[in-house]
PDB file of N, CA and C in Angstrom:
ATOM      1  N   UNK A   1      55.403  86.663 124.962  1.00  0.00           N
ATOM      2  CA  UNK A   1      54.910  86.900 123.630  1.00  0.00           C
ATOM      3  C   UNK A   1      54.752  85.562 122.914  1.00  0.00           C
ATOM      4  N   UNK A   2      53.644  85.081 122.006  1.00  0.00           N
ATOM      5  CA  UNK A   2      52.999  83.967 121.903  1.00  0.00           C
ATOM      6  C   UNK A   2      52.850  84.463 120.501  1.00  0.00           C
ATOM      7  N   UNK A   3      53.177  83.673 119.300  1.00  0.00           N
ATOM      8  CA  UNK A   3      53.035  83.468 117.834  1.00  0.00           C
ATOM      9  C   UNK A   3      51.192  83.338 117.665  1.00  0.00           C
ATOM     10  N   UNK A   4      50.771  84.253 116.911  1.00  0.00           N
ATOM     11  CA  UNK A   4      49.621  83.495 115.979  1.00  0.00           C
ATOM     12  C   UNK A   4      50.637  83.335 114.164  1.00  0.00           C
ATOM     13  N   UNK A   5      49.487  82.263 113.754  1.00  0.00           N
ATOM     14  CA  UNK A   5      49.702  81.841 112.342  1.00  0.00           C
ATOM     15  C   UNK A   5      48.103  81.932 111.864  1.00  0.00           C
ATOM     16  N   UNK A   6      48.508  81.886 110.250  1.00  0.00           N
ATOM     17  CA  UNK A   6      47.060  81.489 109.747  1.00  0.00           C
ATOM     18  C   UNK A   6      48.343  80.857 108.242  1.00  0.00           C
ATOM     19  N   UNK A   7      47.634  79.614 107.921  1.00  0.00           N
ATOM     20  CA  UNK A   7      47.955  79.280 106.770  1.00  0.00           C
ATOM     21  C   UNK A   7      47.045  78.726 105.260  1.00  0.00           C
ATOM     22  N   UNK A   8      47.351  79.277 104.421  1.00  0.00           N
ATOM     23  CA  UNK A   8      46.561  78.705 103.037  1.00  0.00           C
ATOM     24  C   UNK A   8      47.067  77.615 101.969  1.00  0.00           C
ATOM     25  N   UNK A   9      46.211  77.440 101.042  1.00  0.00           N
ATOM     26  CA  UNK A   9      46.341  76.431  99.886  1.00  0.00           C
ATOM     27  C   UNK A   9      47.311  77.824  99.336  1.00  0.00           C
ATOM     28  N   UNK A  10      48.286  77.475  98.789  1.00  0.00           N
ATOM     29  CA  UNK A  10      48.889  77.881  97.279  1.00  0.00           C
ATOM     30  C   UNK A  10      48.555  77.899  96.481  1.00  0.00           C
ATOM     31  N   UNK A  11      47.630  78.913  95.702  1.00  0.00           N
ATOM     32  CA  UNK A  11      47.402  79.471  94.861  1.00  0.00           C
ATOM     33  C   UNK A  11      47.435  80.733  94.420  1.00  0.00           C
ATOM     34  N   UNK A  12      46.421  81.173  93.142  1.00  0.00           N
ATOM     35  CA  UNK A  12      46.642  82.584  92.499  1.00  0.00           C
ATOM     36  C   UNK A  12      45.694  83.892  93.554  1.00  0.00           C
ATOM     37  N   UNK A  13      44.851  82.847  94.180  1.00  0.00           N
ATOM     38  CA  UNK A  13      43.700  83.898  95.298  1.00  0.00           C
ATOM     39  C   UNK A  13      44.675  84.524  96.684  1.00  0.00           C
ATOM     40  N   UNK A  14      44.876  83.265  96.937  1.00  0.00           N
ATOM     41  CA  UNK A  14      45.905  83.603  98.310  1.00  0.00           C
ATOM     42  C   UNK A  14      47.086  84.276  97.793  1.00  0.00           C
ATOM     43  N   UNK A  15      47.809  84.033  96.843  1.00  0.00           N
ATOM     44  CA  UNK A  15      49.224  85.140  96.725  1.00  0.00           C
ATOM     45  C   UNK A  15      48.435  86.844  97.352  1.00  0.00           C
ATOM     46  N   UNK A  16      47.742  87.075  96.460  1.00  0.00           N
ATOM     47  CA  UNK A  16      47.346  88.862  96.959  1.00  0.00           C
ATOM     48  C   UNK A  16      47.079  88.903  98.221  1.00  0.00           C
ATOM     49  N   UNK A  17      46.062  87.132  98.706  1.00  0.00           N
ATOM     50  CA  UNK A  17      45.519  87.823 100.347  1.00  0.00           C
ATOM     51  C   UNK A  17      47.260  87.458 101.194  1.00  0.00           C
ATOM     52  N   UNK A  18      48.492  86.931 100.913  1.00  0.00           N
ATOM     53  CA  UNK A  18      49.328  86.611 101.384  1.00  0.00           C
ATOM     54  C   UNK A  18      50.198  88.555 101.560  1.00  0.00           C
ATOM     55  N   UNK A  19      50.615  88.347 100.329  1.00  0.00           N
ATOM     56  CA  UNK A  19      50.510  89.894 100.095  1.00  0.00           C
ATOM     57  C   UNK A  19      49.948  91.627 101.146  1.00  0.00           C
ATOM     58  N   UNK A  20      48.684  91.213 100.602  1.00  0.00           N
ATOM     59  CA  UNK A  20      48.102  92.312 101.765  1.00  0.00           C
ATOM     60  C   UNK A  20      48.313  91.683 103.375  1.00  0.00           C
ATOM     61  N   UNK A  21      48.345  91.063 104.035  1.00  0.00           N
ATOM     62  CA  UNK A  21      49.100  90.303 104.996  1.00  0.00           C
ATOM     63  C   UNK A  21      50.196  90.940 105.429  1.00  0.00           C
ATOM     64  N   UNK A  22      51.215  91.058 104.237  1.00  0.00           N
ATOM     65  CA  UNK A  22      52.330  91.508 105.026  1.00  0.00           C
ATOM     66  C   UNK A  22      52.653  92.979 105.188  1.00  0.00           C
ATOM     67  N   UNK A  23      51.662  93.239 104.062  1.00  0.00           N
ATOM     68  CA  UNK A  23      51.845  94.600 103.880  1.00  0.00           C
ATOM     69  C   UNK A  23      51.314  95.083 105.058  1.00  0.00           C
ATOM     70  N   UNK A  24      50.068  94.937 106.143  1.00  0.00           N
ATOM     71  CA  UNK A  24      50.115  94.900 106.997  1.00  0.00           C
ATOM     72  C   UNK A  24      50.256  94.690 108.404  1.00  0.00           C
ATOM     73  N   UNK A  25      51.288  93.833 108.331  1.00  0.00           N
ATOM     74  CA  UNK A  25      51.603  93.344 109.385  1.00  0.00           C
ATOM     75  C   UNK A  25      53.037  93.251 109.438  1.00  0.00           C
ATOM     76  N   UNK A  26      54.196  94.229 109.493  1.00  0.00           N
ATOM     77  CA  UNK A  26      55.576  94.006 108.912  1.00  0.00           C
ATOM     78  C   UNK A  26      56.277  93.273 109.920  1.00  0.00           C
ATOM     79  N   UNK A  27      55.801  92.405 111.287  1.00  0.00           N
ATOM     80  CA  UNK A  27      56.444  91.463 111.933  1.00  0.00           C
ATOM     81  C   UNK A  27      56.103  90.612 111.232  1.00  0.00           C
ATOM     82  N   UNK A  28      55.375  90.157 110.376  1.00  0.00           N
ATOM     83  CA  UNK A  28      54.978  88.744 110.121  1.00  0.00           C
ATOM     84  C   UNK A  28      56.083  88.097 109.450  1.00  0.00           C
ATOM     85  N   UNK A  29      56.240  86.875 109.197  1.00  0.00           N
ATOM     86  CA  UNK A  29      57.275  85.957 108.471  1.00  0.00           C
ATOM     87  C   UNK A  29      56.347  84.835 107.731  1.00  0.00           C
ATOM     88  N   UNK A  30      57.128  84.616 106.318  1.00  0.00           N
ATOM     89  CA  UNK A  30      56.277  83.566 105.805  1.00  0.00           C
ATOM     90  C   UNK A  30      57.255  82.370 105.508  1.00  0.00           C
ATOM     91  N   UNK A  31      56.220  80.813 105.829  1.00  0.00           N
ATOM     92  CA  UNK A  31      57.147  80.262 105.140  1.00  0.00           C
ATOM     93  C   UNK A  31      56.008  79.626 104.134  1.00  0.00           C
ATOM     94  N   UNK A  32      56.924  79.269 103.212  1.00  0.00           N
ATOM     95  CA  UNK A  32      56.612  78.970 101.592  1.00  0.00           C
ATOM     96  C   UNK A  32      56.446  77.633 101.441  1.00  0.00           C
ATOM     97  N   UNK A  33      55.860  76.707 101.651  1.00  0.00           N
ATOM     98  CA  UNK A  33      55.899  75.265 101.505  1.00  0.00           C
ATOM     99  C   UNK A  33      55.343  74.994  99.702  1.00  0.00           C
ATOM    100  N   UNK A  34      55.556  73.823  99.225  1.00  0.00           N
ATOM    101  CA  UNK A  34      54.882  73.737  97.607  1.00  0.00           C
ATOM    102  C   UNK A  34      53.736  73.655  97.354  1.00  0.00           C
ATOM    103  N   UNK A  35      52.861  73.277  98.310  1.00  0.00           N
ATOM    104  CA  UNK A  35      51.126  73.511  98.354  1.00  0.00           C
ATOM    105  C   UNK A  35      50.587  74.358  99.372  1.00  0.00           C
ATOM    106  N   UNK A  36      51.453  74.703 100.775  1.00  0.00           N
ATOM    107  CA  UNK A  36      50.934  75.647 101.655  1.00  0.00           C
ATOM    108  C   UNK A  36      51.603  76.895 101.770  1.00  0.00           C
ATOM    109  N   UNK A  37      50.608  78.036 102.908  1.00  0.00           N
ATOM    110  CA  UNK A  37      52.097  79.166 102.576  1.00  0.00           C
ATOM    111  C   UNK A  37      51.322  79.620 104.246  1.00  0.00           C
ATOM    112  N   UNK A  38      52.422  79.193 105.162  1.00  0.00           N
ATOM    113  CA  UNK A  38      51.710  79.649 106.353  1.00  0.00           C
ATOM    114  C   UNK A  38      53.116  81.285 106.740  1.00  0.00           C
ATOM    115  N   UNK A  39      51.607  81.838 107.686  1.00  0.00           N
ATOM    116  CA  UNK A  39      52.701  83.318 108.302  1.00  0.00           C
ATOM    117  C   UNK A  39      51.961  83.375 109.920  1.00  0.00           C
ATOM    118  N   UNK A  40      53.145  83.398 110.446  1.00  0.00           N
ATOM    119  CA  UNK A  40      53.544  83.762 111.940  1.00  0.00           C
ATOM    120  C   UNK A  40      53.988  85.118 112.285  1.00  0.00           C
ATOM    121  N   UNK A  41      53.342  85.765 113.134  1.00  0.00           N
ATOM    122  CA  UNK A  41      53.678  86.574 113.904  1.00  0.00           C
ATOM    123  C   UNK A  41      53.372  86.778 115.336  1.00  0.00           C
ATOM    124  N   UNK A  42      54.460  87.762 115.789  1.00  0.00           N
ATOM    125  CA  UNK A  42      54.171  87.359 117.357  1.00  0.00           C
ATOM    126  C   UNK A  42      52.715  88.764 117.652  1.00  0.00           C
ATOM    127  N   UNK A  43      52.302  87.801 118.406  1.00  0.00           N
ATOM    128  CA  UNK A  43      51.157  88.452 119.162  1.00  0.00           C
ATOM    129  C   UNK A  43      49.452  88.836 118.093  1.00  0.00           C
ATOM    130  N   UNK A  44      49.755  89.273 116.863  1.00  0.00           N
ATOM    131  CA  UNK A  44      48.608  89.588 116.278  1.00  0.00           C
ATOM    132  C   UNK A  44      48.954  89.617 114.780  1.00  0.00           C
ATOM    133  N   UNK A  45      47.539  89.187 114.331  1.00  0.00           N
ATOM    134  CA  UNK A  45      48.155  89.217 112.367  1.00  0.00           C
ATOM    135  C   UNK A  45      46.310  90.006 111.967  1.00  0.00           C
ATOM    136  N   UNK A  46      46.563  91.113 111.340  1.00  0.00           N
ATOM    137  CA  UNK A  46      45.532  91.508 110.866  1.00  0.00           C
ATOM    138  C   UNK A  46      45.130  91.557 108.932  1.00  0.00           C
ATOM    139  N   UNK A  47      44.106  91.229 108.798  1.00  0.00           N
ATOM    140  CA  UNK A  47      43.528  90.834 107.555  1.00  0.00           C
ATOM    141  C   UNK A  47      42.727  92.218 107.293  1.00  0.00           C
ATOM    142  N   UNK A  48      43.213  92.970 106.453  1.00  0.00           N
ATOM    143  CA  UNK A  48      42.296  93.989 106.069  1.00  0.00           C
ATOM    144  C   UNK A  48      41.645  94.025 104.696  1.00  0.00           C
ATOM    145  N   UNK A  49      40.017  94.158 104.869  1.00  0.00           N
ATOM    146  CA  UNK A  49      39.833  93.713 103.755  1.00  0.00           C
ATOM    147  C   UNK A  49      40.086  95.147 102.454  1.00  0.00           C
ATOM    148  N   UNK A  50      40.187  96.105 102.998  1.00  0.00           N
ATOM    149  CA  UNK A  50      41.049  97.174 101.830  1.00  0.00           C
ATOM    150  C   UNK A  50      41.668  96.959 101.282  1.00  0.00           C
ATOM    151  N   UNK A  51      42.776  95.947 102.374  1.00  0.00           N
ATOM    152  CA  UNK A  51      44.248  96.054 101.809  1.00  0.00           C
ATOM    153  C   UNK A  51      44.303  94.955 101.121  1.00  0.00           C
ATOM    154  N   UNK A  52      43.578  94.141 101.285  1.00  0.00           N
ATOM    155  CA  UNK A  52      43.170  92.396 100.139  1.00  0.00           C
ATOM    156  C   UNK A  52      42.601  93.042  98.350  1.00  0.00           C
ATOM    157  N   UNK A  53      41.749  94.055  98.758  1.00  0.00           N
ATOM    158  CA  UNK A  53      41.307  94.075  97.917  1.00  0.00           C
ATOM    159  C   UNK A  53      41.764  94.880  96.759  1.00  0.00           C
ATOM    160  N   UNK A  54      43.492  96.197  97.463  1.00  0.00           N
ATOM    161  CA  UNK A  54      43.879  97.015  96.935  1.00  0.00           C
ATOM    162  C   UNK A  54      45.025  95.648  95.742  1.00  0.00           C
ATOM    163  N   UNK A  55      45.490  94.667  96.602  1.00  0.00           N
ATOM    164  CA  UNK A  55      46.031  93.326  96.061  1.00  0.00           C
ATOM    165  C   UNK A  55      45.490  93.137  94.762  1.00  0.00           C
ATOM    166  N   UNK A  56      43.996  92.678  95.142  1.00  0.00           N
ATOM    167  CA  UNK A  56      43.478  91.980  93.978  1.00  0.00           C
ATOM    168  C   UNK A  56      42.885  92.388  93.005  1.00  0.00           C
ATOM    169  N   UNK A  57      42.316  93.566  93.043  1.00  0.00           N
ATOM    170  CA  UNK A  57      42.173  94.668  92.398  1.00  0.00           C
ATOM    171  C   UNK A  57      40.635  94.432  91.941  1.00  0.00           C
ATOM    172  N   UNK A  58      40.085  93.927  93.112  1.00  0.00           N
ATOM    173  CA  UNK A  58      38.508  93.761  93.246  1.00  0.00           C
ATOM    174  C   UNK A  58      37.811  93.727  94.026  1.00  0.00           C
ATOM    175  N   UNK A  59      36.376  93.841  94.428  1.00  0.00           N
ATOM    176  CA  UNK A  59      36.293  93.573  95.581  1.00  0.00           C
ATOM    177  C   UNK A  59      36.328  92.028  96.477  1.00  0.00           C
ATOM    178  N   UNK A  60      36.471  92.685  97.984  1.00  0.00           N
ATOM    179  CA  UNK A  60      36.989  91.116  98.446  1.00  0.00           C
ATOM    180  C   UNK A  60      35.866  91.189  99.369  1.00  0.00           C
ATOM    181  N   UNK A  61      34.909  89.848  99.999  1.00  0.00           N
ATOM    182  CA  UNK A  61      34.366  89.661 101.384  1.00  0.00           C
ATOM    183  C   UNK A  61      35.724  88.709 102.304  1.00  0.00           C
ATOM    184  N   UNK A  62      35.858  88.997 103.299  1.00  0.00           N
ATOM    185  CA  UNK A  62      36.852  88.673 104.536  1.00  0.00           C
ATOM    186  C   UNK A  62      36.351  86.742 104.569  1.00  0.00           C
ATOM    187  N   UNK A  63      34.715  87.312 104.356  1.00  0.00           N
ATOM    188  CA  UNK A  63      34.797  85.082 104.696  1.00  0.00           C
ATOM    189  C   UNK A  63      34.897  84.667 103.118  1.00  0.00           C
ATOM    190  N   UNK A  64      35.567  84.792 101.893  1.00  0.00           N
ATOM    191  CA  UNK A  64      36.571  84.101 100.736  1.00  0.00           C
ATOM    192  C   UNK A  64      37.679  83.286 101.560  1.00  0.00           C
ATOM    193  N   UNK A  65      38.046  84.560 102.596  1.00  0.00           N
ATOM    194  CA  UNK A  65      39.409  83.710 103.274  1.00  0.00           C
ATOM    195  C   UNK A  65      39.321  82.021 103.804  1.00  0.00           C
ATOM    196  N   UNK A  66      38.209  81.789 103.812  1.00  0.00           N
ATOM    197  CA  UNK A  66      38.006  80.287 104.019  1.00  0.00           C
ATOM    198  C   UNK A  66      37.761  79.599 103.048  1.00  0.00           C
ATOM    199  N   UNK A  67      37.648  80.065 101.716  1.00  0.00           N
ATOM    200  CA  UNK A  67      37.702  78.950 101.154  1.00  0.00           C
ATOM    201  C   UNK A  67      39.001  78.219 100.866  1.00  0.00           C
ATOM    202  N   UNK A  68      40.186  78.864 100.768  1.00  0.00           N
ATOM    203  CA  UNK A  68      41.516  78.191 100.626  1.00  0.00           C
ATOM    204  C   UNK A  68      42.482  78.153 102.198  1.00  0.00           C
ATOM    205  N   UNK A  69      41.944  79.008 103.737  1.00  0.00           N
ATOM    206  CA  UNK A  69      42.095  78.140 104.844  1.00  0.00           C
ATOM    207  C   UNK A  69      42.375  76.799 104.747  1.00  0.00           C
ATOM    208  N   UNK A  70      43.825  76.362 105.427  1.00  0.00           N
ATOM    209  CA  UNK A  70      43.941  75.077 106.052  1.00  0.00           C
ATOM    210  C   UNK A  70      44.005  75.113 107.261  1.00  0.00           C
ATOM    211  N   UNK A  71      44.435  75.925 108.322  1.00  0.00           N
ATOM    212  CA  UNK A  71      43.876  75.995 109.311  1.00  0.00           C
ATOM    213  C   UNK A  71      44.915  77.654 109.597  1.00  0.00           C
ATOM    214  N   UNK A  72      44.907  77.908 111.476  1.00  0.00           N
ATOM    215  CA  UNK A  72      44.891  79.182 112.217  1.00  0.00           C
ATOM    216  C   UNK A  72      45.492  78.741 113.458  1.00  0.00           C
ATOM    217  N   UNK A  73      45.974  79.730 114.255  1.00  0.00           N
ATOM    218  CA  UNK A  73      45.877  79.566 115.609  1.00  0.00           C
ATOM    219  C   UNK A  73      45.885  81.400 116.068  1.00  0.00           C
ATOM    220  N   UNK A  74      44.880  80.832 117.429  1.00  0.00           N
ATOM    221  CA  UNK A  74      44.948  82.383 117.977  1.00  0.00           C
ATOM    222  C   UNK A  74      43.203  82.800 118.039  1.00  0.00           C
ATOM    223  N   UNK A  75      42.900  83.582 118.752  1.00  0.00           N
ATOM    224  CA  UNK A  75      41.679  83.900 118.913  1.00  0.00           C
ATOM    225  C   UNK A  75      41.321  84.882 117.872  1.00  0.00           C
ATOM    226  N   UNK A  76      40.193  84.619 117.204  1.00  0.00           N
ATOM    227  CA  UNK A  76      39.732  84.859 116.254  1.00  0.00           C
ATOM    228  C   UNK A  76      38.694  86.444 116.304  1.00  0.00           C
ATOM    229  N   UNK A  77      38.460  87.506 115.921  1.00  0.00           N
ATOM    230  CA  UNK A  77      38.097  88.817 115.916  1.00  0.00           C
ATOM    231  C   UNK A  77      37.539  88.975 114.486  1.00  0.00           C
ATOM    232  N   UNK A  78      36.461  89.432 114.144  1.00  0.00           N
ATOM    233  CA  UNK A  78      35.817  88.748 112.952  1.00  0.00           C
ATOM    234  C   UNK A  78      35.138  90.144 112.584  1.00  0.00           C
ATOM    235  N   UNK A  79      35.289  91.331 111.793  1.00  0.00           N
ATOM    236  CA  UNK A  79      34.292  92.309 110.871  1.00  0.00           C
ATOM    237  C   UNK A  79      34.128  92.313 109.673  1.00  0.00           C
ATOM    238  N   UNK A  80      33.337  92.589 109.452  1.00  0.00           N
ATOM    239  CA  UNK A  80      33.429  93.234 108.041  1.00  0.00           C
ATOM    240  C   UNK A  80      34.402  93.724 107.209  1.00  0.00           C
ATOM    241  N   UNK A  81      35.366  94.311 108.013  1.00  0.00           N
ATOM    242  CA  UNK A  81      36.541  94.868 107.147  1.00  0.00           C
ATOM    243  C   UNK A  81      37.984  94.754 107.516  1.00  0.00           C
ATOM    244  N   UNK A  82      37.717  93.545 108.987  1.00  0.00           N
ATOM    245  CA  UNK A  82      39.341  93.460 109.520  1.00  0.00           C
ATOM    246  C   UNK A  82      38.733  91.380 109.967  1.00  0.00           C
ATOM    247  N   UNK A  83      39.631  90.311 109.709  1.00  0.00           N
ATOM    248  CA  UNK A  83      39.857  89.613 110.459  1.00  0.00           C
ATOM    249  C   UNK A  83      41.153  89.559 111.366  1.00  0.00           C
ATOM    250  N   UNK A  84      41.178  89.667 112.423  1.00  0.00           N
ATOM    251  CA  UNK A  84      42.098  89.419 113.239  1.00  0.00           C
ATOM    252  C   UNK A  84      42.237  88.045 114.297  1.00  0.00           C
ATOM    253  N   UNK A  85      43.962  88.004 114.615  1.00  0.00           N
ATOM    254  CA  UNK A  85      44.363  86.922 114.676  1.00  0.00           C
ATOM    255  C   UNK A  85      44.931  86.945 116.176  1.00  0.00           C
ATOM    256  N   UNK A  86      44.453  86.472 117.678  1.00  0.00           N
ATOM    257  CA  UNK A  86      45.840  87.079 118.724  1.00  0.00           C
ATOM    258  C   UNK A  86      45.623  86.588 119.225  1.00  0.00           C
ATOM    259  N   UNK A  87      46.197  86.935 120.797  1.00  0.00           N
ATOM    260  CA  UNK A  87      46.302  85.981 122.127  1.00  0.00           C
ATOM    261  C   UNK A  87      46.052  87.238 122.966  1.00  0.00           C
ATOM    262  N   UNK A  88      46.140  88.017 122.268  1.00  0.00           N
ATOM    263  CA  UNK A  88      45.869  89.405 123.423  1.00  0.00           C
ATOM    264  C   UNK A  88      44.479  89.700 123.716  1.00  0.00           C
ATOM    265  N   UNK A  89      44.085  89.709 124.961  1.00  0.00           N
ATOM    266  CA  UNK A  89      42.478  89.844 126.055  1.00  0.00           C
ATOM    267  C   UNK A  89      42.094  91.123 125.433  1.00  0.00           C
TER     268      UNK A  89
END
């Protein structure tokens, strides 16, 4: 079993997408740095854009998530309404 991460800038955008994050993904772990906020979990981290948007209480597009990206690891799975994060084929 092999960790993906994805980590962001610290701010007021990313708290909700940090948020919906864990809310779906209850292996994940965060750590909190003073400008970054990266989360690890083993095997897969899914980004739903429902659950971003039930957060922010607007609508969300999945590629926002790059504008405050500092970087990822893990093979990348890309829709409309899920980004996903894994090592799994």
């Amino acid at each position: 079993m092999s960790n993906v991460f994805i980590a962001f800038q610290t701010n007021e955008d990313t708290r909700s997408i940090v948020e919906a994050i864990l809310a779906d993904n209850p292996n994940a772990k965060v750590n909190q740095q003073p400008a970054m906020v990266k989360i690890d979990a083993p095997d897969q981290i899914v980004v739903r854009r429902s659950t971003v948007e039930e957060h922010m209480s607007r609508p969300f597009d999945l590629q926002e998530l790059h504008v405050n990206l500092i970087t990822l690891s893990g093979h990348i799975n890309e829709t409309d309404d899920e980004f996903t994060l894994s090592w799994l084929h």
